[in-house]
C-alpha atoms as a PDB file:
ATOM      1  CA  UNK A   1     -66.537 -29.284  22.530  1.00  0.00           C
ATOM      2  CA  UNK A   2     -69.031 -31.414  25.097  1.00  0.00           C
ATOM      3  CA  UNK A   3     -65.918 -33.594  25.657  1.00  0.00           C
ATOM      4  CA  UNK A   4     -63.523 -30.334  26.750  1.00  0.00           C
ATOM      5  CA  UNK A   5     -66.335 -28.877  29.010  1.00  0.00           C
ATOM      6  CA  UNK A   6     -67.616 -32.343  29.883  1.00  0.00           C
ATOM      7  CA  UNK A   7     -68.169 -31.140  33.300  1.00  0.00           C
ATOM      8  CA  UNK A   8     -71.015 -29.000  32.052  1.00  0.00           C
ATOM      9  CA  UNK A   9     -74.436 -31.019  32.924  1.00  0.00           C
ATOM     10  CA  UNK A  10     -75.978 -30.129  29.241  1.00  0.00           C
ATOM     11  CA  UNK A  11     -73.806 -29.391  26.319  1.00  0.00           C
ATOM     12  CA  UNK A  12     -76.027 -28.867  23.467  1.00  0.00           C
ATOM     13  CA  UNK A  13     -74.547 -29.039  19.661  1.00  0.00           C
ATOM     14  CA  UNK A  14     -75.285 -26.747  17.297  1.00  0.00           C
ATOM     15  CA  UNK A  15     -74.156 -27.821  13.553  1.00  0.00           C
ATOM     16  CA  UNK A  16     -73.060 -24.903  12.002  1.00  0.00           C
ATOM     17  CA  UNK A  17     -71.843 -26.211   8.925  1.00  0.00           C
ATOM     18  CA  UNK A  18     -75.192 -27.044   7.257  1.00  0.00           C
ATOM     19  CA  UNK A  19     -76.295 -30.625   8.729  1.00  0.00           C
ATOM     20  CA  UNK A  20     -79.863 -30.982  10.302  1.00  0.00           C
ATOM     21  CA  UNK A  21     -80.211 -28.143  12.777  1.00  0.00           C
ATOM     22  CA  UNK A  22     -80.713 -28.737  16.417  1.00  0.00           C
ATOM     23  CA  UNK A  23     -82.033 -27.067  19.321  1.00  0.00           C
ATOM     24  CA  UNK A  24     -79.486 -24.267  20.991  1.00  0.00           C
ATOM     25  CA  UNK A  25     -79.421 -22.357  23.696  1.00  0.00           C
ATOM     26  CA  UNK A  26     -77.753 -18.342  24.009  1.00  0.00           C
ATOM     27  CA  UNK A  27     -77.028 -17.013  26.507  1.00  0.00           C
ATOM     28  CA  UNK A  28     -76.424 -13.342  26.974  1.00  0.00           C
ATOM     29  CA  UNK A  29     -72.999 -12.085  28.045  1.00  0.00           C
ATOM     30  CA  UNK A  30     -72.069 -10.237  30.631  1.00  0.00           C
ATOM     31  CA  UNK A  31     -70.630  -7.198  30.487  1.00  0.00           C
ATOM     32  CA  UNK A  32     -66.768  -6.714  29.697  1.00  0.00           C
ATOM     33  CA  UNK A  33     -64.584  -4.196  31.009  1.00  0.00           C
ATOM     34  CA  UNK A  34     -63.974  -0.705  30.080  1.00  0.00           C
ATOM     35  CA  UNK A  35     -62.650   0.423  26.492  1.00  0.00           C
ATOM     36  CA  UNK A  36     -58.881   0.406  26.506  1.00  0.00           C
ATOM     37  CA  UNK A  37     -56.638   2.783  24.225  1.00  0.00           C
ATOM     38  CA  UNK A  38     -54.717   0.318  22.332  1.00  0.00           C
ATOM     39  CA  UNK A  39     -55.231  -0.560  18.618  1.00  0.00           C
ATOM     40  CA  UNK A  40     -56.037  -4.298  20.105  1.00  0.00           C
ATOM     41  CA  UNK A  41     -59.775  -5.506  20.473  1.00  0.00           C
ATOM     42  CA  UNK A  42     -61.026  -7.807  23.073  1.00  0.00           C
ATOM     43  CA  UNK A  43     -64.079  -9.534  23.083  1.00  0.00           C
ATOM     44  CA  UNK A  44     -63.559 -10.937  26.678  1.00  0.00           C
ATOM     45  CA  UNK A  45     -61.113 -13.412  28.437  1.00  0.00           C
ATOM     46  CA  UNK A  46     -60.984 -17.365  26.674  1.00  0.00           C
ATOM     47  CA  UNK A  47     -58.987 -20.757  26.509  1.00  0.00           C
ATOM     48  CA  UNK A  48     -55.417 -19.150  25.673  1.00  0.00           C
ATOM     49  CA  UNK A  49     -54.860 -21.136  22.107  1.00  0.00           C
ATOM     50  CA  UNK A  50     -50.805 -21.111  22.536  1.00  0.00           C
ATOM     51  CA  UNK A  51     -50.826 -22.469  25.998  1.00  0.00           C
ATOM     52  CA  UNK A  52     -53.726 -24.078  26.530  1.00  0.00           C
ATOM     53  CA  UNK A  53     -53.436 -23.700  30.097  1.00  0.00           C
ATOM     54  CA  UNK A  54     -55.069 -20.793  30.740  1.00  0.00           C
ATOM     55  CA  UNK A  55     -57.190 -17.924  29.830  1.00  0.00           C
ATOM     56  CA  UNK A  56     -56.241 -14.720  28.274  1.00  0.00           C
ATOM     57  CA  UNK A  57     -58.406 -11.587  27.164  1.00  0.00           C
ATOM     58  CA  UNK A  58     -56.193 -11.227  23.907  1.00  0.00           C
ATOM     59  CA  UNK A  59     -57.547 -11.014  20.596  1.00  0.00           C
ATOM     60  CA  UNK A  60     -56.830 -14.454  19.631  1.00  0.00           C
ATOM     61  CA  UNK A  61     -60.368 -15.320  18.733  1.00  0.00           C
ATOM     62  CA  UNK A  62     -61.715 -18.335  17.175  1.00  0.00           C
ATOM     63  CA  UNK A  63     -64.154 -16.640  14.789  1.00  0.00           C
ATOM     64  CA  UNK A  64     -66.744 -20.043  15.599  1.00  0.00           C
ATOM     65  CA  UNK A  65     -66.425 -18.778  19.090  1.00  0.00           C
ATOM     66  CA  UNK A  66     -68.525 -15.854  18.044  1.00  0.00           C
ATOM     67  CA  UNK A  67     -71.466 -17.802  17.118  1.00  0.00           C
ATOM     68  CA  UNK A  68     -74.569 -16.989  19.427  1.00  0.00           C
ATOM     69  CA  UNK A  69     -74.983 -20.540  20.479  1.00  0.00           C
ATOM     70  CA  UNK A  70     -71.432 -20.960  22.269  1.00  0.00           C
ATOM     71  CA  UNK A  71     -70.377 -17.339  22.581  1.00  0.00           C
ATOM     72  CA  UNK A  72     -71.238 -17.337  26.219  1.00  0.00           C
ATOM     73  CA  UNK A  73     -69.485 -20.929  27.025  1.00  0.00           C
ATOM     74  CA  UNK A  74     -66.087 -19.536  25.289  1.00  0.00           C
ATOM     75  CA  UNK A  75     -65.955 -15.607  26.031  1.00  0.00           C
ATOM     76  CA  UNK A  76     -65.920 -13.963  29.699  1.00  0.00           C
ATOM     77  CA  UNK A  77     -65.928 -11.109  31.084  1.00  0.00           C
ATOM     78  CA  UNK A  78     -63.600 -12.228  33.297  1.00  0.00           C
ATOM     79  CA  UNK A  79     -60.445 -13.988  34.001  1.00  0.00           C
ATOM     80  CA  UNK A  80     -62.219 -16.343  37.139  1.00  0.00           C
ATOM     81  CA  UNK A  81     -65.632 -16.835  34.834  1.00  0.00           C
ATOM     82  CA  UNK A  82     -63.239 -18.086  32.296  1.00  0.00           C
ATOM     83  CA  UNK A  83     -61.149 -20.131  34.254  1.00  0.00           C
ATOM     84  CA  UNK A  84     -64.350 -22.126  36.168  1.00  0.00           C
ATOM     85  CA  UNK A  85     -65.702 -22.745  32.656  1.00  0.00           C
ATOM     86  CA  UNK A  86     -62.578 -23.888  30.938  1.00  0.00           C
ATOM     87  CA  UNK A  87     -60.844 -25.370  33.546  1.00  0.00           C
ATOM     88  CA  UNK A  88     -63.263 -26.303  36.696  1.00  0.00           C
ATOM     89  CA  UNK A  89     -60.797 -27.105  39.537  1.00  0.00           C
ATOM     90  CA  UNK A  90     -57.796 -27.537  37.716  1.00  0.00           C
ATOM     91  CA  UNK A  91     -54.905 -24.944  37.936  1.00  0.00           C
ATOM     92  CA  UNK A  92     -55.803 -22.181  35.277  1.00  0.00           C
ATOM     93  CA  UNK A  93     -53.233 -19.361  34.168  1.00  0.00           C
ATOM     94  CA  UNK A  94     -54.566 -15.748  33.629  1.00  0.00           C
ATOM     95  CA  UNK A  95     -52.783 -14.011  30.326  1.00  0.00           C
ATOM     96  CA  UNK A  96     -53.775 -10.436  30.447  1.00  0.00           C
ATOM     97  CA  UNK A  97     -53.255  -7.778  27.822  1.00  0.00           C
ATOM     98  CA  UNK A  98     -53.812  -4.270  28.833  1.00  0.00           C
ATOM     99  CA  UNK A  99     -54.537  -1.626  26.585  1.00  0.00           C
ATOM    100  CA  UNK A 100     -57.455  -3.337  24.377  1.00  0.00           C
ATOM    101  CA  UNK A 101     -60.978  -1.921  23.460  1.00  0.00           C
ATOM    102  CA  UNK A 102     -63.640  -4.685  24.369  1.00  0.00           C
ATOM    103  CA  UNK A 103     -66.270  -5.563  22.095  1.00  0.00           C
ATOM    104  CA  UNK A 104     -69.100  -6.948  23.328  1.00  0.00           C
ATOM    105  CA  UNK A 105     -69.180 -10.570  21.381  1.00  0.00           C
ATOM    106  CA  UNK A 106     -73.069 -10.314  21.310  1.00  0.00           C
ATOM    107  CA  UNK A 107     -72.821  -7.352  18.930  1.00  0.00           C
ATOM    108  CA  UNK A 108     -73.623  -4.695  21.554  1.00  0.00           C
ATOM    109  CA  UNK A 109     -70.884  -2.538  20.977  1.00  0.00           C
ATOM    110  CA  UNK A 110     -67.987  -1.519  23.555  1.00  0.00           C
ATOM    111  CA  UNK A 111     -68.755  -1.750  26.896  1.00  0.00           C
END
């Protein structure tokens, strides 16, 4: 993960499989878009997994990407939050999917 966003000045590792714990930092997210009216959920835009050149806001999830120490490095509320994160000055797709309800990834609910 440090080596992907290695343009990040302090990538701190959290083991999350059971090894000695380290120090973490969380940061909240922002707040997503509205609730959509499709039977799709959203937890905010994200590296697009099939391409991998881009970001999309589709449901394709990572579950790990849900854990409070990286949730705000991998989920955005935006496509251009997103894209500076993943992909700093490089060219960066945007894959959007209308018609999904967002879910805060912090556990706050829709937003």
């Amino acid at each position: 993960c440090c080596g992907y966003f290695s343009h990040l000045k302090d990538c701190t590792v959290t083991d999350v499989c059971g090894g000695i714990p380290t120090a973490s930092t969380t940061a909240a997210p922002a707040p997503g878009p509205a609730d959509g009216e499709g039977d799709c959920v959203t937890h905010g835009w994200h590296v697009d997994r099939t391409s991998m050149d881009g970001c999309t806001n589709d449901a394709d999830v990572d579950p790990s990407w849900l854990d409070p120490a990286i949730v705000s490095l991998m989920l955005h509320p935006t496509a251009d939050g997103c894209c500076e994160m993943a992909f700093r000055d490089k060219p960066c797709a945007r894959y959007e999917v209308t018609g999904c309800r967002y879910v805060d990834p912090a556990g706050g609910g829709s937003g």
